[in-house]
Protein backbone atom coordinates (compact mmCIF):
# COMPACT_ATOMS: atom_id res chain seq x y z
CA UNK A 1 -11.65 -28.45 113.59
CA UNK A 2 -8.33 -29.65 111.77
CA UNK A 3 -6.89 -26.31 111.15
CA UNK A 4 -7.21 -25.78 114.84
CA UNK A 5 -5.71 -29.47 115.43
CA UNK A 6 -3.37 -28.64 113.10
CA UNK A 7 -2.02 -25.51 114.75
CA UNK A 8 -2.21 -27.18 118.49
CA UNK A 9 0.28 -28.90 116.99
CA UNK A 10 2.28 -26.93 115.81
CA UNK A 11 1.96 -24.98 119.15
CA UNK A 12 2.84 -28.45 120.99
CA UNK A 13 0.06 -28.23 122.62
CA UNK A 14 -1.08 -32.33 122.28
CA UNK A 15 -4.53 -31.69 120.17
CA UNK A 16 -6.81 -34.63 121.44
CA UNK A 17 -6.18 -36.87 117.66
CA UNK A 18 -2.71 -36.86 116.01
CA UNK A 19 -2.92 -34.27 113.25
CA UNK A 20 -2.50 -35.70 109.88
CA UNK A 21 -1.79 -35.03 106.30
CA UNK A 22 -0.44 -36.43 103.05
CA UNK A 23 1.47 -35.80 99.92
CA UNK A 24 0.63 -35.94 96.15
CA UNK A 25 -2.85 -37.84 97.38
CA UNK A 26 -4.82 -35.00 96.01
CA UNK A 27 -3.81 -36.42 92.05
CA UNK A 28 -4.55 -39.85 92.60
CA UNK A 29 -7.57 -39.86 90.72
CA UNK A 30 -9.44 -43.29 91.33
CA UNK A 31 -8.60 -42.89 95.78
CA UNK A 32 -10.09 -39.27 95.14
CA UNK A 33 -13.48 -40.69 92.73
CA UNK A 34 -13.76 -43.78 95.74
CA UNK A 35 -13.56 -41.74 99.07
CA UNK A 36 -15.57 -38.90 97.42
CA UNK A 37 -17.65 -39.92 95.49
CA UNK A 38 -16.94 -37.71 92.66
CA UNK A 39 -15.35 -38.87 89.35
CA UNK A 40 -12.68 -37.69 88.34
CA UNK A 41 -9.97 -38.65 85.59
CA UNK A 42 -6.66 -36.93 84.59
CA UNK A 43 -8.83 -35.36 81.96
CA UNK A 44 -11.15 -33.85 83.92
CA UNK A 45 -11.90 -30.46 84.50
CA UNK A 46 -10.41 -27.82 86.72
CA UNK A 47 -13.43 -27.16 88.74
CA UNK A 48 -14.44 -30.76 88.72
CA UNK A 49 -11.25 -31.68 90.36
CA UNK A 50 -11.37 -28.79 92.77
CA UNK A 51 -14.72 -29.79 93.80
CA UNK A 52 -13.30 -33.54 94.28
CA UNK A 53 -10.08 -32.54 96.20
CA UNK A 54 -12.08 -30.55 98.83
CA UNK A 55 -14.84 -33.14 99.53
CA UNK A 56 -11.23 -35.13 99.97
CA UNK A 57 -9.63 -33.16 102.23
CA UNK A 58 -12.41 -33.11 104.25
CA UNK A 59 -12.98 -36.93 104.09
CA UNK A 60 -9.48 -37.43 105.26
CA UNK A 61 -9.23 -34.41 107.56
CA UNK A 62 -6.06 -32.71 106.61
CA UNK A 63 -4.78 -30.45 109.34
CA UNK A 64 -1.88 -29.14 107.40
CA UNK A 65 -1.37 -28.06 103.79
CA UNK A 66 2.63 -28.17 102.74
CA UNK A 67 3.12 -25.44 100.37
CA UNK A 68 5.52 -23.37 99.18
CA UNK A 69 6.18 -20.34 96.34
CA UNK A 70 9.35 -19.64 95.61
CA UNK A 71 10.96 -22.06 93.58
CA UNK A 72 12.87 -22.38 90.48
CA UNK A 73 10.86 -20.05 88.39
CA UNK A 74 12.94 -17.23 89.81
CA UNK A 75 16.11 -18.53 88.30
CA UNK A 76 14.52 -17.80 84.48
CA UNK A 77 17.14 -18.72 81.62
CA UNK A 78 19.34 -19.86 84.64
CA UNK A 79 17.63 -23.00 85.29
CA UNK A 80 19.05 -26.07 84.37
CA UNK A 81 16.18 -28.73 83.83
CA UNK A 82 17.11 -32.23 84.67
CA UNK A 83 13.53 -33.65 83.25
CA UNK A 84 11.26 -35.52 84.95
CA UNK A 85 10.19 -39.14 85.05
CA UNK A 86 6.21 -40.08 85.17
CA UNK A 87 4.93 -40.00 88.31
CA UNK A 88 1.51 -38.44 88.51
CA UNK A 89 -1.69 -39.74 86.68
CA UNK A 90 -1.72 -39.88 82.77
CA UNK A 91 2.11 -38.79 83.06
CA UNK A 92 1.24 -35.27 82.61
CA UNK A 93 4.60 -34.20 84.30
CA UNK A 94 7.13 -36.19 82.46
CA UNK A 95 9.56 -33.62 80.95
CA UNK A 96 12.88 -34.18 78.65
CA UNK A 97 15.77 -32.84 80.01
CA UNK A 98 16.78 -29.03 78.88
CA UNK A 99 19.83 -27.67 77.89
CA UNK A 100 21.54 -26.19 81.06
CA UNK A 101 22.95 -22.11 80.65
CA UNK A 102 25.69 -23.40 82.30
CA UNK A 103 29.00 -25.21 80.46
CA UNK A 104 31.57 -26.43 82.77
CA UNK A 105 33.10 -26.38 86.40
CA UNK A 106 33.98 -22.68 86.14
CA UNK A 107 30.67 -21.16 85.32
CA UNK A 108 29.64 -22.99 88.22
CA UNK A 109 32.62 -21.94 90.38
CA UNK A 110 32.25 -18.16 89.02
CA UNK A 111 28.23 -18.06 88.91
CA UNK A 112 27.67 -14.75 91.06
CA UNK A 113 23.29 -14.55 91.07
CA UNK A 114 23.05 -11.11 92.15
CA UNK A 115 24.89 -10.34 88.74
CA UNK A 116 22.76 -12.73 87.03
CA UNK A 117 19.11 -12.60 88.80
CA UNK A 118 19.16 -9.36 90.18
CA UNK A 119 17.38 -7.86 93.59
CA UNK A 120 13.78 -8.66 93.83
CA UNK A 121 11.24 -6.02 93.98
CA UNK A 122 10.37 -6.92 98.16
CA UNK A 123 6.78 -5.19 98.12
CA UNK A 124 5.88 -7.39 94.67
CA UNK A 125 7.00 -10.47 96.58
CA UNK A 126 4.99 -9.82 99.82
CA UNK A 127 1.64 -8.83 97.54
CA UNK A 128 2.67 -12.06 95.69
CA UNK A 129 2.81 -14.20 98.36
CA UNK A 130 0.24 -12.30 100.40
CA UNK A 131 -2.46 -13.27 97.34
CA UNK A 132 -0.98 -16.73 96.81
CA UNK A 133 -1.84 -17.17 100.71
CA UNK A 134 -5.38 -15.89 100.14
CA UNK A 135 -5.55 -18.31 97.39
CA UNK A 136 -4.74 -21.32 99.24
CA UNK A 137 -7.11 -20.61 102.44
CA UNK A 138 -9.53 -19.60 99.93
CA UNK A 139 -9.15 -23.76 98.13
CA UNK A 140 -9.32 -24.80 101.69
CA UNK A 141 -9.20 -22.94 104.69
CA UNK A 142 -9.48 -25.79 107.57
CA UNK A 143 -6.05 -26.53 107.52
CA UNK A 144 -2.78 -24.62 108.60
CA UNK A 145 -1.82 -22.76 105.43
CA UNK A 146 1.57 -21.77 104.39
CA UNK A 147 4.52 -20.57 102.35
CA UNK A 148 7.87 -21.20 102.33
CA UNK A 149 10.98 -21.48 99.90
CA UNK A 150 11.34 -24.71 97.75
CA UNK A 151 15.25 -23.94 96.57
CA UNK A 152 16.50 -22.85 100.20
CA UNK A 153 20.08 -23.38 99.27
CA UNK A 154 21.49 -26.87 97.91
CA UNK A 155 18.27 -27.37 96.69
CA UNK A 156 19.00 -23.90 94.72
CA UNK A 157 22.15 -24.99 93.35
CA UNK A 158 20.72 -28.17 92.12
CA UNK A 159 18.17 -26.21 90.15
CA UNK A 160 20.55 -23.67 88.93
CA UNK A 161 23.43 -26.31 87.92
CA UNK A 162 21.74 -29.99 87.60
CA UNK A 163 23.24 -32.59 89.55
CA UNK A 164 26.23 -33.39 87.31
CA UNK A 165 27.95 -29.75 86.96
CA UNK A 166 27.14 -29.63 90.85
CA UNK A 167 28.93 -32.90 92.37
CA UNK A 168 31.61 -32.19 90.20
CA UNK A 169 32.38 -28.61 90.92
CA UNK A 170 32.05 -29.39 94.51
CA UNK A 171 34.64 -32.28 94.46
CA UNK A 172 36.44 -30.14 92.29
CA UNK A 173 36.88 -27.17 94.62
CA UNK A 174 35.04 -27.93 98.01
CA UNK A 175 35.90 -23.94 99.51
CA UNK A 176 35.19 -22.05 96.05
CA UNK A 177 31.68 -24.31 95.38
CA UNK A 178 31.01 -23.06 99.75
CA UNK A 179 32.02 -19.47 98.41
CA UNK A 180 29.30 -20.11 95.83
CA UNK A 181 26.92 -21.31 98.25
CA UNK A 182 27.39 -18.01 100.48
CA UNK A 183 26.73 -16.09 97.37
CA UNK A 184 23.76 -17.43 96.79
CA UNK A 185 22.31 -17.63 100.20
CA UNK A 186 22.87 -14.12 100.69
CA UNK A 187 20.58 -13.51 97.53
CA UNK A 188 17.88 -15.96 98.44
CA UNK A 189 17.99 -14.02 102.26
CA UNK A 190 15.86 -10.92 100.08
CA UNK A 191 12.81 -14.06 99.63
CA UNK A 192 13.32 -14.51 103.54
CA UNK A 193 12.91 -10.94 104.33
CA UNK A 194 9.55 -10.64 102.75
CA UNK A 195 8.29 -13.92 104.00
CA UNK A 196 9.17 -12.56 107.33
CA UNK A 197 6.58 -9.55 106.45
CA UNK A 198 3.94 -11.68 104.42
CA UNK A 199 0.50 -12.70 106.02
CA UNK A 200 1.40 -16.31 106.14
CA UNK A 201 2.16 -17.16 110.02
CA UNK A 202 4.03 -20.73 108.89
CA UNK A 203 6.83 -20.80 106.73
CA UNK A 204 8.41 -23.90 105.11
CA UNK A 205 11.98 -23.84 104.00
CA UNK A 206 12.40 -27.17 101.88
CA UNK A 207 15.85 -28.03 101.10
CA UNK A 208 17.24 -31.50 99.62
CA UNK A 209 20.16 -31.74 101.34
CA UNK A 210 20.93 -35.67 101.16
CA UNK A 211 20.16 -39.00 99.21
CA UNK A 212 18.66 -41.86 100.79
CA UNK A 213 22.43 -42.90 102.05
CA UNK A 214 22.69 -39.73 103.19
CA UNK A 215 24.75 -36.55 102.70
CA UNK A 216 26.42 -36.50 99.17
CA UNK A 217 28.95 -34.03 100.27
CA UNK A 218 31.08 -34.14 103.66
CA UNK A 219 29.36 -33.30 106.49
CA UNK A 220 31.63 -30.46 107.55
CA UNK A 221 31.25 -28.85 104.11
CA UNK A 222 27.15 -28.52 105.29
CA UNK A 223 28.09 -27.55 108.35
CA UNK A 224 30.61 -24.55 106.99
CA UNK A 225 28.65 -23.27 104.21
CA UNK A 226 24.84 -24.77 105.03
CA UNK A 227 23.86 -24.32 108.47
CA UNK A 228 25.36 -21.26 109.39
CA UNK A 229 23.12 -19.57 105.93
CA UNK A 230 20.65 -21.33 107.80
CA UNK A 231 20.71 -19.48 110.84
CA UNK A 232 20.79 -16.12 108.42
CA UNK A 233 17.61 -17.00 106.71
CA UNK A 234 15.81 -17.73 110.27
CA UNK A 235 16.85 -14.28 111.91
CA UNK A 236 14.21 -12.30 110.28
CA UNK A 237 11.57 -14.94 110.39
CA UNK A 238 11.57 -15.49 114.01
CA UNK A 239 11.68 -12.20 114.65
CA UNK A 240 8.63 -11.80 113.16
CA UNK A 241 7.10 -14.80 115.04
CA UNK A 242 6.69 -17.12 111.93
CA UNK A 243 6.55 -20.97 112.96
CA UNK A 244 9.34 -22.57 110.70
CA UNK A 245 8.97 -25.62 109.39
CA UNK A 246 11.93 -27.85 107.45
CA UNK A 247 11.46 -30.24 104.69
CA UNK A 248 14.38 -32.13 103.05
CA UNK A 249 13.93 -35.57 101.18
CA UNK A 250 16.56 -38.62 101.80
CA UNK A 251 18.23 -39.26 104.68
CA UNK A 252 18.84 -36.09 106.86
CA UNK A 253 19.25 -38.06 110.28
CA UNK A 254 22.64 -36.85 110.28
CA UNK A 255 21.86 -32.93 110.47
CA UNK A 256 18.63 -33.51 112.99
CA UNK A 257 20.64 -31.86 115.74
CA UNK A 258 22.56 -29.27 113.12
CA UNK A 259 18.55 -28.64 112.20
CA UNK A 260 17.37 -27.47 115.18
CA UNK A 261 20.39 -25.54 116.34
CA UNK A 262 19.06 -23.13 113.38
CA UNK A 263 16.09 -22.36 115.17
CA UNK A 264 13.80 -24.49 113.29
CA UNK A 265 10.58 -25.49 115.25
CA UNK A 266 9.68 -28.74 113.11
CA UNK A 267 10.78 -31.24 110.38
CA UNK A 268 9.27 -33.06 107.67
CA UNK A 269 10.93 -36.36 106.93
CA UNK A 270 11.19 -39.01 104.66
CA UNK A 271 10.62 -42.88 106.40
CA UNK A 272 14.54 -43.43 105.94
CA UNK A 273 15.10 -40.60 108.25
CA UNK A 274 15.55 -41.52 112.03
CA UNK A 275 11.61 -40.39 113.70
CA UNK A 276 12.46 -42.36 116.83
CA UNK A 277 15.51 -40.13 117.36
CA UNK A 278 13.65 -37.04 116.80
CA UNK A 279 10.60 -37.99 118.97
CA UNK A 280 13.13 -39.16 121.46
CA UNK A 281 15.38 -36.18 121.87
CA UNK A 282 13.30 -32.67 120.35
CA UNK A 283 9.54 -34.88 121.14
CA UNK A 284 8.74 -31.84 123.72
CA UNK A 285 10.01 -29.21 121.65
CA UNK A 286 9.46 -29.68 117.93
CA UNK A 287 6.58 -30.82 115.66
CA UNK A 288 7.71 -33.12 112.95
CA UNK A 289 5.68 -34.84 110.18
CA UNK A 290 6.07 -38.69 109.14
CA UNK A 291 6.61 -40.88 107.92
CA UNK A 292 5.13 -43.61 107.04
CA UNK A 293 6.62 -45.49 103.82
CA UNK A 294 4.74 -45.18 100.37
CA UNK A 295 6.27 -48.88 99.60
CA UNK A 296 4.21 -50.69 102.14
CA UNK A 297 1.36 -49.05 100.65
CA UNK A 298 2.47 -50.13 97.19
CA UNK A 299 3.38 -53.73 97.61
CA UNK A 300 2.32 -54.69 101.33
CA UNK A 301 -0.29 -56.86 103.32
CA UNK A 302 -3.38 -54.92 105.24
CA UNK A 303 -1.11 -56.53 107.77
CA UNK A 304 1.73 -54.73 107.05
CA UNK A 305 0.59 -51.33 107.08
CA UNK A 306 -1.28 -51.93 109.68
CA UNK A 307 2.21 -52.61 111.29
CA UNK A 308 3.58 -49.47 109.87
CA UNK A 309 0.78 -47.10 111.01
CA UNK A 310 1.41 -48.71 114.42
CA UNK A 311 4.90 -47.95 114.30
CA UNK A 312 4.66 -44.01 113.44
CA UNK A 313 1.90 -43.59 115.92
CA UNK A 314 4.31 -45.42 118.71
CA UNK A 315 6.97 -43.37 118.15
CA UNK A 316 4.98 -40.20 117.44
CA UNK A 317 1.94 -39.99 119.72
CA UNK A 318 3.38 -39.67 123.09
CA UNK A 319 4.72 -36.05 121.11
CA UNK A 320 2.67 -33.29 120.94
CA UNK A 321 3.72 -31.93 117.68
CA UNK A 322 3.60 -35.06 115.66
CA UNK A 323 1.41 -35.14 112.84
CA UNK A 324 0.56 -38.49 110.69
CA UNK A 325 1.61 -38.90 107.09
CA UNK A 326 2.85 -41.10 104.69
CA UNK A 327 6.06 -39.33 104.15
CA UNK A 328 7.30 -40.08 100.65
CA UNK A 329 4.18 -39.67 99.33
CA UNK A 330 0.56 -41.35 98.05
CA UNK A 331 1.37 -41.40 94.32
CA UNK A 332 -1.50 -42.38 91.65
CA UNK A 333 0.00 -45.50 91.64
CA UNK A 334 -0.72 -46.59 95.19
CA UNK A 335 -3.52 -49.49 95.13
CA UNK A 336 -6.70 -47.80 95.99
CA UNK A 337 -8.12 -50.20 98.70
CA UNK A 338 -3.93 -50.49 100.48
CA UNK A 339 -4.50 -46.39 100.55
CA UNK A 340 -8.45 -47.23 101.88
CA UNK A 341 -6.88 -49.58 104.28
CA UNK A 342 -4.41 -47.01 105.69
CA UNK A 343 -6.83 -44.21 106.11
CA UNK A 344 -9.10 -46.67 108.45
CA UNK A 345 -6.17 -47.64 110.43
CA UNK A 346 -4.51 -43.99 110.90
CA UNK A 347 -8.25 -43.23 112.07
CA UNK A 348 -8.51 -45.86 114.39
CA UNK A 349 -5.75 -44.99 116.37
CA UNK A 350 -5.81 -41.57 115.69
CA UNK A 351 -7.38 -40.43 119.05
CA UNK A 352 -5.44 -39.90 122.09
């Protein structure tokens, strides 16, 4: 059973196959129509696709469904939209940027969000996420399940300010930008609180907290204003004996060791972070997810991804919380027999 694989894992408790799973996969629509069977199009129904993405799942054997449901709808008129490029099939989530609420470096600097957002009502958010949960094992229940916190912090203050307003009230005034930070960790804490009490036992805190090269900030500014909010946010969530998973895109290798000082018990990486260093030092005591690149998929040989399959599953395997993935993603663009050709060769070497 993959849910079961899925939460040896997470357990470390070396299921007999390396758990697997993959992101954005489910909207490819010609890999879904070939492995399944079904047809499906960008135009096609709701209960068509639904139909098509669970016959997929199962195909593929997920073990782990990344999810999360607080993100930046609870900013409201306080969210700055940056836009968004085409990326999945039919370009149904290209978006033009939006006017940001906020003007300059001092709105920024003076932004207080309990004055602007408000408390949250706690029991709404637990029945919230409580049905959201139901919803998801409902879609598919043979897979770990979970919720979790899309803006954790920086990824927060890129939502609320756009990237512009952000770098440049942070260069501006590194301590009053970390006094900002503070602020608004201490009102995202009230989303950690009632995640702590929801049904959900695995939480995902997702946080983009680097580029590709790395940290855009200095690292002692994270390590002042990031990490130690952190630590907050984990207090009530271990206490109530929620597995806690981390996500952040880029390059994060810096902070591995800052990462699980927190109290995390996993990480989900992009390819450019380090996996060798995590199997290699937190192997026995962490799960982590990766990370196979998306560009050998999208312009390589059947020989190189054989290669790169081989690769994650040497570094990974020995681990027993590693799970397989392709870890920036299967978009719709991926060439359908290159994602074929990975699927057979993550299954052949799968077993343990």
């Amino acid at each position: 059973m993959s849910k079961s694989d899925g939460m040896k894992a997470l357990n470390l408790e070396m299921p007999d196959r390396v758990p697997r799973t993959e992101y954005s996969v489910l909207g490819h629509p010609e890999l879904v129509s070939r492995v399944t069977g079904i047809q499906v199009t960008a135009q096609s129904d709701a209960e068509t696709w639904k139909k098509a993405q669970q016959a997929f799942l199962k195909a593929w054997q997920f073990d782990f469904m990344w999810s999360v449901d607080i993100s930046h709808d609870v900013f409201g008129r306080y969210y700055t939209d940056m836009g968004h490029a085409v990326y999945a099939a039919g370009g149904s989530d290209f978006r033009e940027v939006g006017k940001s609420m906020f003007e300059d470096e001092d709105d920024v600097l003076g932004f207080d969000p309990w004055e602007a957002l408000g408390a949250i009502d706690e029991a709404e958010t637990v029945a919230m996420l409580n049905r959201r949960y139901r919803e998801k094992c409902a879609f598919w229940d043979d897979a770990v399940n979970m919720d979790g916190v899309y803006v954790t912090c920086m990824s927060g203050l890129i939502d609320l300010f756009g990237w512009d307003l952000l770098l440049t009230a942070a260069g501006m005034d590194p301590k009053a930008f970390g006094d900002v930070a503070d602020r608004y960790a201490s009102w995202v804490m009230q989303y950690m609180k009632a995640l702590a009490k929801c049904d959900s036992p695995v939480i995902m805190l997702h946080d983009d907290i680097v580029w590709t090269e790395g940290p855009f900030l200095h690292p002692d500014w994270y390590r002042r204003y990031i990490f130690p909010n952190y630590k907050k946010y984990l207090q009530p969530l271990l206490e109530a004996g929620k597995k806690v998973v981390f996500t952040s895109d880029g390059t994060y290798t810096t902070f591995v060791d800052d990462i699980a000082d927190c109290g995390f018990h996993g990480f989900v990486l992009e390819p450019t972070t380090d996996m060798a260093y995590i199997a290699e030092k937190y192997g026995k005591t962490h799960s982590f997810i990766g990370n196979a690149d998306t560009r050998v998929l999208l312009m390589g040989s059947r020989d190189d991804i054989y290669r790169e399959v081989k690769r994650c599953m040497d570094i990974g395997k020995k681990c027993p919380g590693f799970f397989m993935a392709v870890g920036n993603h299967i978009p719709a663009n991926t060439p359908v027999d290159n994602a074929l050709w990975y699927n057979e060769c993550y299954e052949k070497m799968a077993g343990r």
